[in-house]
Protein backbone atom coordinates (compact mmCIF):
# COMPACT_ATOMS: atom_id res chain seq x y z
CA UNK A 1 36.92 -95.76 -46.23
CA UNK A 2 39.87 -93.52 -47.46
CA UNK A 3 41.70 -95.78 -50.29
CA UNK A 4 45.17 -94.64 -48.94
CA UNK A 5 47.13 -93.15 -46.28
CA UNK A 6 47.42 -89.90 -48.22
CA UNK A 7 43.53 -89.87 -48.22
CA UNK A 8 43.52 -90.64 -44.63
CA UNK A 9 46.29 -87.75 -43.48
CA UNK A 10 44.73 -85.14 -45.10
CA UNK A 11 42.08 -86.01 -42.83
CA UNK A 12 44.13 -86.17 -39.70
CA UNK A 13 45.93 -83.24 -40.45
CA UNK A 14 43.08 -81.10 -39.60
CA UNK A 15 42.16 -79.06 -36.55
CA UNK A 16 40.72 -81.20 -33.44
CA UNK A 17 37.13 -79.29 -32.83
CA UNK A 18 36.85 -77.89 -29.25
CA UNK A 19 32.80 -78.02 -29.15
CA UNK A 20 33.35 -82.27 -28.71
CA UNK A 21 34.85 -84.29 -25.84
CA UNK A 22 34.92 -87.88 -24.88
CA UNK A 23 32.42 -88.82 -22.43
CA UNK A 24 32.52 -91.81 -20.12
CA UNK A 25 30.38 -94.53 -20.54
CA UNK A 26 29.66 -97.36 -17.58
CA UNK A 27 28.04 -100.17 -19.89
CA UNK A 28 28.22 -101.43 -23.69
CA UNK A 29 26.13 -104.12 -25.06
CA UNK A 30 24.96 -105.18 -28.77
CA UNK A 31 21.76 -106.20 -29.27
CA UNK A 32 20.44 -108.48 -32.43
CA UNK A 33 18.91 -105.83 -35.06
CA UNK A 34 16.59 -107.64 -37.21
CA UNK A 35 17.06 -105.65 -40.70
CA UNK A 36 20.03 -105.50 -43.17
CA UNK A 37 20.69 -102.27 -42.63
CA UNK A 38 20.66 -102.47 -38.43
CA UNK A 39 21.88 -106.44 -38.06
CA UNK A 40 23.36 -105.27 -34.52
CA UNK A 41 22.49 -102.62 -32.45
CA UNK A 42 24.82 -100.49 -29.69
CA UNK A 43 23.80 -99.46 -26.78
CA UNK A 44 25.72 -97.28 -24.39
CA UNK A 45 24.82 -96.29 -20.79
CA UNK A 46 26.43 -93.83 -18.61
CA UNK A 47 26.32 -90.42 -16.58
CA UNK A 48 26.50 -86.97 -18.60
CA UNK A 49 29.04 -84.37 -16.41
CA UNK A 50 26.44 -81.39 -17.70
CA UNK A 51 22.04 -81.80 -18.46
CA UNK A 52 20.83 -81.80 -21.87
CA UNK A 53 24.26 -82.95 -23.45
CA UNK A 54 23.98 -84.28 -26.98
CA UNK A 55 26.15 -87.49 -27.20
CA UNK A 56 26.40 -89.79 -29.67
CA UNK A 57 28.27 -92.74 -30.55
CA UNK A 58 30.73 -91.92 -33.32
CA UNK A 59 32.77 -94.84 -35.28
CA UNK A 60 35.97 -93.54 -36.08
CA UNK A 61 37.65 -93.56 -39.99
CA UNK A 62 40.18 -96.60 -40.95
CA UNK A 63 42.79 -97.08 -44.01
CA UNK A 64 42.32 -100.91 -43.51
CA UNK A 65 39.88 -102.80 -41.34
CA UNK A 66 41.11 -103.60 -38.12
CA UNK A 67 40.24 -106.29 -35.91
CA UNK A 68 38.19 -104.18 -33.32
CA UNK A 69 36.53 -100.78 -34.95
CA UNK A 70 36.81 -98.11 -32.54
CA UNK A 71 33.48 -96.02 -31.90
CA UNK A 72 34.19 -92.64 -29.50
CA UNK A 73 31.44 -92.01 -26.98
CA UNK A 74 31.08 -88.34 -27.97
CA UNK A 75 29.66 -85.42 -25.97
CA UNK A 76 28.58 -81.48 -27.30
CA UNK A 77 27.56 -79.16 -25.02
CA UNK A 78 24.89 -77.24 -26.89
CA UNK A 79 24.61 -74.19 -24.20
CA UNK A 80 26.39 -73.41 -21.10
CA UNK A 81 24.80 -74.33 -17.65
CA UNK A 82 26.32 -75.69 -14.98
CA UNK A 83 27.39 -79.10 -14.63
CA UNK A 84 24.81 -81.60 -12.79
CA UNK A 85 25.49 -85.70 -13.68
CA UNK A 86 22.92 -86.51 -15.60
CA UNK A 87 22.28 -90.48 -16.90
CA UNK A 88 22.22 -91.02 -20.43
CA UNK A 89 20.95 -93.99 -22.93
CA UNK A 90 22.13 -93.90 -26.39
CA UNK A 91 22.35 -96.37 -29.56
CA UNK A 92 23.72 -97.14 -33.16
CA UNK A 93 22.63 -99.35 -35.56
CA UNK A 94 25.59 -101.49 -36.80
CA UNK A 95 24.97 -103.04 -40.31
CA UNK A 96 27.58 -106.00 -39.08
CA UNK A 97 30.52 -106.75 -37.19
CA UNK A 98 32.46 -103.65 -38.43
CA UNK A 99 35.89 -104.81 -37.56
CA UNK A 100 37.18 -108.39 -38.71
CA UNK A 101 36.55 -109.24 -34.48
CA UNK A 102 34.00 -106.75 -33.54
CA UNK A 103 34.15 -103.48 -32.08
CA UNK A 104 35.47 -101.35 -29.18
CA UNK A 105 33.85 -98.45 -27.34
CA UNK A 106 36.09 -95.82 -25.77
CA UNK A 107 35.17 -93.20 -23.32
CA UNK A 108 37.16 -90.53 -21.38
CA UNK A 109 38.46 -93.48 -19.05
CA UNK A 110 37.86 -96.50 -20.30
CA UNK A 111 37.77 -99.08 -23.52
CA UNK A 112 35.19 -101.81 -23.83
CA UNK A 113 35.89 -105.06 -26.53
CA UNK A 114 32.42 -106.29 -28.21
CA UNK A 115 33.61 -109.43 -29.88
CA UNK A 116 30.92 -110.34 -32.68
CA UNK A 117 32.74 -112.49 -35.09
CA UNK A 118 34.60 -115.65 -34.18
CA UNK A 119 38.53 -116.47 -34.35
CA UNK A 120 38.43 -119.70 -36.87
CA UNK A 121 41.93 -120.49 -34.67
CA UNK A 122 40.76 -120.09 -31.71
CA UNK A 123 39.72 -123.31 -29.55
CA UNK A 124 35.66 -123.86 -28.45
CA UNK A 125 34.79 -123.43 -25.41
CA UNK A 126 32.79 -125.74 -23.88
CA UNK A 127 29.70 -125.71 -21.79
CA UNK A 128 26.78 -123.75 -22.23
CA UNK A 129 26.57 -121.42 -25.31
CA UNK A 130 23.51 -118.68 -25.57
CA UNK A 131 21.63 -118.51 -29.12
CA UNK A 132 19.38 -115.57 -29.72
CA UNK A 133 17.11 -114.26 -32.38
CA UNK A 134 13.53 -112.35 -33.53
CA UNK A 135 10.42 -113.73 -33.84
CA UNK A 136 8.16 -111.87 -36.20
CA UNK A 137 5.56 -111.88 -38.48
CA UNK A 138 5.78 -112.17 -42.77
CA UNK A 139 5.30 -108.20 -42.64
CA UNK A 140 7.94 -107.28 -39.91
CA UNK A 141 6.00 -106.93 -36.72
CA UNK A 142 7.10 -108.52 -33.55
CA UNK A 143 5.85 -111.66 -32.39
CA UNK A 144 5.62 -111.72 -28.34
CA UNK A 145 4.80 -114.18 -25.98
CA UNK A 146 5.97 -116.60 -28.31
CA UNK A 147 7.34 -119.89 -27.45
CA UNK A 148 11.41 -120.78 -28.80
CA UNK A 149 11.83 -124.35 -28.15
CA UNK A 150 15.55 -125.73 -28.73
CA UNK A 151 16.23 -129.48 -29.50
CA UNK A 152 19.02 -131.94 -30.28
CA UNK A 153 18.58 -133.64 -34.07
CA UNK A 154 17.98 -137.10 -33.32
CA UNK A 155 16.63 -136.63 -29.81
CA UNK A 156 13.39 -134.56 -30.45
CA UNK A 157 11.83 -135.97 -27.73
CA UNK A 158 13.84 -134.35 -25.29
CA UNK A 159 13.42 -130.42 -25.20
CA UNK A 160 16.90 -128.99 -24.28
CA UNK A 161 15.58 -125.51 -23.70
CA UNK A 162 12.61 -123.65 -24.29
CA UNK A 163 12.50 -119.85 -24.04
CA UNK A 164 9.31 -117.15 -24.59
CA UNK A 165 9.93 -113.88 -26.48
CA UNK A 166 9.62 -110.52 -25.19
CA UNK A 167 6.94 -107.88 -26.45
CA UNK A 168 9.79 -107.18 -29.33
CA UNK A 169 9.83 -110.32 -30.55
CA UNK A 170 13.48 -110.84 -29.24
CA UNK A 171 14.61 -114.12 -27.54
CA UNK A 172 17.86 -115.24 -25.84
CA UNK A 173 18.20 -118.88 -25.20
CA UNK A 174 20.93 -120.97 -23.46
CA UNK A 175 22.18 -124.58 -24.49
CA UNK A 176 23.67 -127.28 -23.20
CA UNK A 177 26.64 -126.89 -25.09
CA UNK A 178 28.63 -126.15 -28.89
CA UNK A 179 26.95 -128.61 -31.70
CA UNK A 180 23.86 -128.72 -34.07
CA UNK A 181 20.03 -128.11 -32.93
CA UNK A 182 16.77 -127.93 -34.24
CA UNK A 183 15.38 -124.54 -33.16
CA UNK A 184 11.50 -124.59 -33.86
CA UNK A 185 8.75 -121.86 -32.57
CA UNK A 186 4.80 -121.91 -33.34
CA UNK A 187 2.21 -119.12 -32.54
CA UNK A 188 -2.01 -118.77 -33.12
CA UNK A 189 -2.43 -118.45 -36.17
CA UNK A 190 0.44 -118.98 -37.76
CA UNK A 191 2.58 -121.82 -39.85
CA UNK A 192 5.20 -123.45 -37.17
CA UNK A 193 8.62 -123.12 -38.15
CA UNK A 194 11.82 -124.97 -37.94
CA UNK A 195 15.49 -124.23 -38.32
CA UNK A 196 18.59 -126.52 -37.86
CA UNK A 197 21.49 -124.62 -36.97
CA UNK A 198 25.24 -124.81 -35.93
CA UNK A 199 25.82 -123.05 -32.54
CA UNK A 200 29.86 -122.87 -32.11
CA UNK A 201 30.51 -121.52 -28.76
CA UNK A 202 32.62 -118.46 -29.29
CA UNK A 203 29.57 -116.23 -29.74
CA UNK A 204 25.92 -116.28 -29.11
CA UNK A 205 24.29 -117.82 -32.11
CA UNK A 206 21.62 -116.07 -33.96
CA UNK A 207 18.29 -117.46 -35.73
CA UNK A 208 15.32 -115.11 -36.86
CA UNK A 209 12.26 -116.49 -37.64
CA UNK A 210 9.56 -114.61 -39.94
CA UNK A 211 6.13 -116.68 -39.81
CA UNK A 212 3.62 -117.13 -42.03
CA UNK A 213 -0.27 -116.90 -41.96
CA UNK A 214 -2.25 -120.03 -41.79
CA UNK A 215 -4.38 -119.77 -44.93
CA UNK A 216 -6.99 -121.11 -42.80
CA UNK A 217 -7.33 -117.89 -40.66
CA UNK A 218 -8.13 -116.09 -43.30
CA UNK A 219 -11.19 -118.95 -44.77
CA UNK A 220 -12.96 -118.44 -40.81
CA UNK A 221 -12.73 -114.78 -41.29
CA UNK A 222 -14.47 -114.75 -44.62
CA UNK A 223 -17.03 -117.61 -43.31
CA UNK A 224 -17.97 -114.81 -40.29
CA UNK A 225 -17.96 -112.04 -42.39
CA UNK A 226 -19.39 -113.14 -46.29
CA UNK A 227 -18.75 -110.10 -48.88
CA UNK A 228 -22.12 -109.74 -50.16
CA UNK A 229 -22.33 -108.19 -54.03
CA UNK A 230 -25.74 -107.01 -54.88
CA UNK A 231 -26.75 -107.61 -58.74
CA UNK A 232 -29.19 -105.53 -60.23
CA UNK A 233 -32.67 -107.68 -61.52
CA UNK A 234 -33.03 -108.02 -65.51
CA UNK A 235 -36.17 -105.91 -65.47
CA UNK A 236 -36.52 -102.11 -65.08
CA UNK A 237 -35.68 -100.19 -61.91
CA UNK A 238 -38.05 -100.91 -58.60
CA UNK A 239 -37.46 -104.97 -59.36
CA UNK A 240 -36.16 -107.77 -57.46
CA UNK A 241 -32.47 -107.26 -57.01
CA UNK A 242 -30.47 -110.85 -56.52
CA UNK A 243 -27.76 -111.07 -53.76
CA UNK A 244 -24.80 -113.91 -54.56
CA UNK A 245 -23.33 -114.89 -51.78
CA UNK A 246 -19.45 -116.61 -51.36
CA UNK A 247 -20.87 -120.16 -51.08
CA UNK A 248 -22.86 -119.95 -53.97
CA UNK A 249 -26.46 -120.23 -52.32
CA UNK A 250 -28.30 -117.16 -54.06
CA UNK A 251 -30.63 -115.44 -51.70
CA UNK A 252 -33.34 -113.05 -53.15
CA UNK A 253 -34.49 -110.03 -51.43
CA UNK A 254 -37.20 -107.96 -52.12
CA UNK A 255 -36.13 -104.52 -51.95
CA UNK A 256 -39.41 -103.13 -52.69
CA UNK A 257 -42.58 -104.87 -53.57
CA UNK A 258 -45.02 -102.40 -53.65
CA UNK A 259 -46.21 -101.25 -56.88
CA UNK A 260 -45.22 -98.17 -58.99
CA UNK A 261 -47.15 -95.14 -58.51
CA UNK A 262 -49.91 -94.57 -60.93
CA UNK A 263 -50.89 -91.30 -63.08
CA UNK A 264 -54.19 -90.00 -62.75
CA UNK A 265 -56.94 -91.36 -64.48
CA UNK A 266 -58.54 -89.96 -67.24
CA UNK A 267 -62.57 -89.67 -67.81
CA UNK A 268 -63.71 -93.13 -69.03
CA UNK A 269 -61.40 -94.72 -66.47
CA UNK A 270 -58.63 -95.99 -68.27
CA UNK A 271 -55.37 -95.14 -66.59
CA UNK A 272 -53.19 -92.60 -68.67
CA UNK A 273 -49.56 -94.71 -69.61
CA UNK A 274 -46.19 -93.44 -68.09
CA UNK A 275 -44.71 -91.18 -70.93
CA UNK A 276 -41.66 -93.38 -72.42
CA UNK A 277 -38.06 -90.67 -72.04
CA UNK A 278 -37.29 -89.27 -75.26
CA UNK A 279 -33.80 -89.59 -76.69
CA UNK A 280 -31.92 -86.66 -76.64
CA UNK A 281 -29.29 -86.38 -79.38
CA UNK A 282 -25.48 -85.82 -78.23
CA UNK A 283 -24.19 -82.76 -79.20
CA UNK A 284 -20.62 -84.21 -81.09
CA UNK A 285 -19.40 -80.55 -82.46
């Protein structure tokens, strides 16, 4: 962000570029992100005037932070052909709110308010308020199919909403109304969670879980599949080797129990002895 408005008008000062026009839009919605660096994410629908437009959503530069941060839907036409509508789907990761209220999206014809941060002055609405989230596991990857129960503290008993997650992970969940809840979610495998949180009204609430592997899971897997380490046998080559198993039971197999071949005989009948390997001396210049 410029640090004043001299830093700012040398910027404004400059030629508009002719290869970029605003583009019209028909929907804007943020999504929940999931990561520090994406914690929302834009998306923006509409209809292209010309095929294989390249549009993007571009925020625009501030001297101070204003309550909405603009972001221009932007169109280049990369070659000329001749215009067709054609639909478009584009997105931006937002690493927050970016203005002090949220963030507007303007088009050739119209401007579209995203409020993602609450007015502390502003009175709480009441009657149902939405809460949404991620479910996912300790490494990142989505959880789906995954029961979100919501409850009131106090009245566990009573569910006051219960919710499954998509094949992202992602969940949206309406409640009863502005307060405190216990948000809790469990899946195979896995350590249940549980979150109490504050959902004001204003805004959809947001609460991510990240869950944990039952150290369990991983004892059945070793139990089905032992990791067996083979020791080599205290005498020479072609003995017994011992196999130690997890559990500690030692099992011996017999690799080989037939005997070494023998050297030929001499006259007399005595069998010749195996010559012993001679030492060879390491050459150390």
């Amino acid at each position: 962000m410029p640090k004043d408005a001299d830093d700012l008008a040398a910027y404004t000062d400059l030629p508009a570029p002719q290869s970029h026009r605003l583009i019209d839009f028909e929907e804007a919605s943020v999504q929940p992100g999931g990561s520090s660096s994406a914690q929302w994410v834009l998306q923006v629908r509409g209809t292209a005037p010309y095929p294989g437009m390249h549009i993007t959503p571009e925020p625009v530069v501030y001297l101070q932070r204003p309550a909405f941060w603009r972001i221009e839907v932007v169109g280049r036409l990369l070659e000329p052909v001749p215009p067709r509508p054609t639909p478009y789907l584009v997105q931006l990761d937002l690493p927050g709110p970016m203005g002090t209220r949220g963030i507007e999206v303007a088009g050739a014809g119209r401007v579209a308010q995203i409020v993602l941060m609450e007015d502390p002055e502003e009175e709480r609405p009441a009657g149902p308020v939405l809460l949404r989230g991620l479910v996912k596991d300790a490494g990142g990857w989505p959880l789906g199919k995954v029961p979100v129960v919501g409850r009131s503290p106090g009245r566990e008993a009573d569910i006051d909403a219960i919710v499954t997650t998509d094949t992202e992970g992602r969940y949206t969940m309406q409640l009863p109304g502005p307060g405190r809840y216990l948000i809790s979610t469990e899946a195979a495998g896995f350590a249940d969670a549980l979150a109490e949180i504050e959902v004001r009204g204003a805004l959809p609430g947001r609460q991510d879980f990240y869950l944990t592997p039952l150290p369990a899971l991983q004892d059945s897997i070793l139990e089905e599949h032992p990791v067996r380490e083979t020791v080599p046998g205290p005498g020479p080559a072609g003995d017994d080797a011992e196999v130690v198993e997890p559990d500690g039971d030692a099992e011996v197999v017999e690799e080989d129990s037939s005997p070494a071949p023998k050297r030929a005989r001499k006259a007399g009948g005595t069998a010749e002895p195996a010559p012993r390997p001679r030492a060879r001396r390491r050459n150390t210049s």
